[in-house]
N, C-alpha and C. Protein backbone atom coordinates (compact mmCIF):
# COMPACT_ATOMS: atom_id res chain seq x y z
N UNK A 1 -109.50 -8.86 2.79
CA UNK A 1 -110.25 -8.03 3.70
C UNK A 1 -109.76 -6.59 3.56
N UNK A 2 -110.43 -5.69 3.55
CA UNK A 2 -110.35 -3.99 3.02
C UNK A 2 -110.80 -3.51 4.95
N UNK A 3 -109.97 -2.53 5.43
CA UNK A 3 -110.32 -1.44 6.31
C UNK A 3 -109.68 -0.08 5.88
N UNK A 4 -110.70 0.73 6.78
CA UNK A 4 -110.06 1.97 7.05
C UNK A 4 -108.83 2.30 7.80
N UNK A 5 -108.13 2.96 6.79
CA UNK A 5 -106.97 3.89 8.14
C UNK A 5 -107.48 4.53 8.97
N UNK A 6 -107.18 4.67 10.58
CA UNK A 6 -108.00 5.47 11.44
C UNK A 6 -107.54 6.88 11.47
N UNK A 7 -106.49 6.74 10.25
CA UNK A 7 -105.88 8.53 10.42
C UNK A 7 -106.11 9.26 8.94
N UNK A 8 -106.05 8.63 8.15
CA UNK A 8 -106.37 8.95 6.27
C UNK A 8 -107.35 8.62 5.91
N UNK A 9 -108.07 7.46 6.47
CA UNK A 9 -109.63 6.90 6.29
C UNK A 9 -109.48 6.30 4.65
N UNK A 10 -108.59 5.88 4.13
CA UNK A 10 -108.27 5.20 2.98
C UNK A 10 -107.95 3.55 3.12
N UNK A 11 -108.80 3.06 2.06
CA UNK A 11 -109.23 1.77 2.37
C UNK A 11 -107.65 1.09 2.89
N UNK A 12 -107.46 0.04 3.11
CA UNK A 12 -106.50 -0.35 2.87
C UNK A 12 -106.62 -2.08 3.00
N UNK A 13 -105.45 -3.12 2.69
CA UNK A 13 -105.79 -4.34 1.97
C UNK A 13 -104.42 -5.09 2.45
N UNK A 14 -103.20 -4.36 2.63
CA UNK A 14 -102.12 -4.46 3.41
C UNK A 14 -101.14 -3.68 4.18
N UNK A 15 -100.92 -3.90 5.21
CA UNK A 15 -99.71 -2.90 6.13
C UNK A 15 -98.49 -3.11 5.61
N UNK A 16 -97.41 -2.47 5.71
CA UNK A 16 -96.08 -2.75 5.87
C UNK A 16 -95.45 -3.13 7.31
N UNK A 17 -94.28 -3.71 7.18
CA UNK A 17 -94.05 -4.20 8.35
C UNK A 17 -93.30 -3.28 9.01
N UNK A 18 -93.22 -3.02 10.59
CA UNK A 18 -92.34 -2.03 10.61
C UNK A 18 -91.09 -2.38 11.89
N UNK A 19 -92.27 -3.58 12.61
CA UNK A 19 -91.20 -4.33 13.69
C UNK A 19 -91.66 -5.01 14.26
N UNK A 20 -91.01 -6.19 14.99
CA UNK A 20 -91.91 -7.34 16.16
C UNK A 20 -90.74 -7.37 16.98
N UNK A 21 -91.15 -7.02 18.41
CA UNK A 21 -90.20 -7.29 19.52
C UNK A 21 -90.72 -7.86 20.70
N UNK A 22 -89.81 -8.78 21.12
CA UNK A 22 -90.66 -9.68 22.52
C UNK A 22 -90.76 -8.83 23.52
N UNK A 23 -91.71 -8.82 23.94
CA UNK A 23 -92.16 -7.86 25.33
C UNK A 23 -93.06 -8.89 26.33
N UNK A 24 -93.32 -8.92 27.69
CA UNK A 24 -94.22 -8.98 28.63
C UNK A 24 -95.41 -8.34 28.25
N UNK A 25 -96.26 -9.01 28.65
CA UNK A 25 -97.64 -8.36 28.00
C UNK A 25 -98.38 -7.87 29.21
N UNK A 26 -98.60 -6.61 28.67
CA UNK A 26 -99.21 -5.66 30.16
C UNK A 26 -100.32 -6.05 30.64
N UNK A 27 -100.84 -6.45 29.58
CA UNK A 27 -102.27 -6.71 30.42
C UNK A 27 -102.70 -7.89 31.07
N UNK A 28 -101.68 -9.28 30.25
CA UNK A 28 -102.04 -10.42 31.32
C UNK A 28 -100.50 -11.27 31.69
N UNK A 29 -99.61 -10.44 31.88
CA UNK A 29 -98.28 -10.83 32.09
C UNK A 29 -97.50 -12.01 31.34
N UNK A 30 -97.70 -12.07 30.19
CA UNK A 30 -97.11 -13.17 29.56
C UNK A 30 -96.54 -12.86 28.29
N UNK A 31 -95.61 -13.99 27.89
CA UNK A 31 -94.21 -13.42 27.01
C UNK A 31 -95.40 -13.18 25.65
N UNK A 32 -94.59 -12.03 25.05
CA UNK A 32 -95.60 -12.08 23.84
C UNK A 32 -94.62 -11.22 22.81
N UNK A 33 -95.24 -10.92 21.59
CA UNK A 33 -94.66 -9.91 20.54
C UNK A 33 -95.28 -9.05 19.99
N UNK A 34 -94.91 -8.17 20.41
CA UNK A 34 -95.53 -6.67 20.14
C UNK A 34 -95.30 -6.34 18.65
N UNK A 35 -96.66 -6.14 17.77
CA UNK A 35 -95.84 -6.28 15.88
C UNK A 35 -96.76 -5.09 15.76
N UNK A 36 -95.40 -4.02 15.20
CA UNK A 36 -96.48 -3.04 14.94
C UNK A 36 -96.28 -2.95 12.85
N UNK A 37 -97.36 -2.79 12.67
CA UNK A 37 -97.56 -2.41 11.32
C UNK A 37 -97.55 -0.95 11.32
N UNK A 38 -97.34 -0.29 9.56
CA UNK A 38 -97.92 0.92 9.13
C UNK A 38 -98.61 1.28 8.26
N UNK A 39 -99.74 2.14 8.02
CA UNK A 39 -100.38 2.42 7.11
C UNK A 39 -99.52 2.69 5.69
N UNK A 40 -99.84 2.19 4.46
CA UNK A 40 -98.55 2.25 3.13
C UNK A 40 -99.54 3.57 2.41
N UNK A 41 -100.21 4.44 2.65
CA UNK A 41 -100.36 5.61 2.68
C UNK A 41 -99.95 6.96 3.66
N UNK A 42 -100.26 7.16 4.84
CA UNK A 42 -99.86 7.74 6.37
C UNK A 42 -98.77 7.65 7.01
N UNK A 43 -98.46 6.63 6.75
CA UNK A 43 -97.55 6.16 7.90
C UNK A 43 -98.31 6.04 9.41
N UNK A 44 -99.42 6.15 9.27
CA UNK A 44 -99.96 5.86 10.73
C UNK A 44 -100.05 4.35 11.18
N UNK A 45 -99.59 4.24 12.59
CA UNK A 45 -99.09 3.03 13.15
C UNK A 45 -100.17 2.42 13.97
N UNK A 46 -100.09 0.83 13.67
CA UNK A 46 -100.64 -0.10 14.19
C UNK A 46 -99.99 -0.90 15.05
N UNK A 47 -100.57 -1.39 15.92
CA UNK A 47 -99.36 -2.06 17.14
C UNK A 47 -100.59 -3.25 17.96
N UNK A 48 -99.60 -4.40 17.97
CA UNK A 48 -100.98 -5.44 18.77
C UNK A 48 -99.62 -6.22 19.23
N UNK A 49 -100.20 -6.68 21.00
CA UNK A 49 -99.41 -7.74 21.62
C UNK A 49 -99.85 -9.11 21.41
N UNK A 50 -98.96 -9.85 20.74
CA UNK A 50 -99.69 -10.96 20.52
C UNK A 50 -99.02 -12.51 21.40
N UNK A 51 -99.60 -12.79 22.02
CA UNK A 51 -98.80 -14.12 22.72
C UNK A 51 -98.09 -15.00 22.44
N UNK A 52 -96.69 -15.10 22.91
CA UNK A 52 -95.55 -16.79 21.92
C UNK A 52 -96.88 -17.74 22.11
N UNK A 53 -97.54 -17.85 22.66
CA UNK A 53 -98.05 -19.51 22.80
C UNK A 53 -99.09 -19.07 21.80
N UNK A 54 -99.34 -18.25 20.46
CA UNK A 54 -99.82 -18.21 19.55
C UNK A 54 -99.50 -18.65 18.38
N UNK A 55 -98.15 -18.37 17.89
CA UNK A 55 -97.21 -18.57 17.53
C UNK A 55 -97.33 -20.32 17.02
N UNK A 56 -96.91 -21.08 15.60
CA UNK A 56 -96.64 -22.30 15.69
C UNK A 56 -95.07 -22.24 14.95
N UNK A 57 -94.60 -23.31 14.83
CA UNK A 57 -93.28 -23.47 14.31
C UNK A 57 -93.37 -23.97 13.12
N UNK A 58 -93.08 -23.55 11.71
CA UNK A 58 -93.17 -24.09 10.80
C UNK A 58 -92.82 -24.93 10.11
N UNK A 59 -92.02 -26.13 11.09
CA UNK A 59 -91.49 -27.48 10.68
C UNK A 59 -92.70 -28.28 11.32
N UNK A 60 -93.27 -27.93 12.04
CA UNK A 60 -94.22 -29.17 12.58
C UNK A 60 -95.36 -29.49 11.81
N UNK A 61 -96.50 -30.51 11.94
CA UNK A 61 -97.26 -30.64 10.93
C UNK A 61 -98.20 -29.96 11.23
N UNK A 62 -98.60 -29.12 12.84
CA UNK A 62 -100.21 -28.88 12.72
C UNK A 62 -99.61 -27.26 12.64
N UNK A 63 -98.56 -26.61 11.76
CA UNK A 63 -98.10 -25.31 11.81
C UNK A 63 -99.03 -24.82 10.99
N UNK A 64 -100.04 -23.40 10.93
CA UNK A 64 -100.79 -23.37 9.71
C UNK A 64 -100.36 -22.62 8.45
C-alpha cells in the first residue's frame, strides 16, 4: 500500500520506527500503545493509540 506524506507529499510504502509506549487512551480510557512512526524522507511524525486488547501474543495459535 503507497500514501502520501502529509508534510513532503512523497509517496511512501514504509515508516521507520521511532517508539511505542503504554499510555491510557484519551479518548476511551483504556490501556493502549501509543506507536509513533516517521516519514524515511521528512522526518514528519505519525502517532496512533492503539489498544493492548489488540495486540495477540505470538506463541498462541490464533496470533496472526
Amino acid at each position: 500500500m503507497i500514501f502520501k506524506c502529509i508534510q513532503c507529499e512523497r509517496d511512501i510504502t514504509a515508516l521507520r520506527f521511532h517508539s511505542a509506549i503504554a499510555v491510557m487512551s484519551g479518548k476511551y480510557h483504556i490501556p493502549a500503545v501509543r506507536v509513533t512512526l516517521v516519514c524515511p524522507y521528512c522526518s514528519q511524525h505519525f502517532s496512533a493509540d492503539v489498544p493492548v486488547i489488540e495486540f495477540s501474543r505470538p506463541d498462541r495459535e490464533d496470533a496472526q
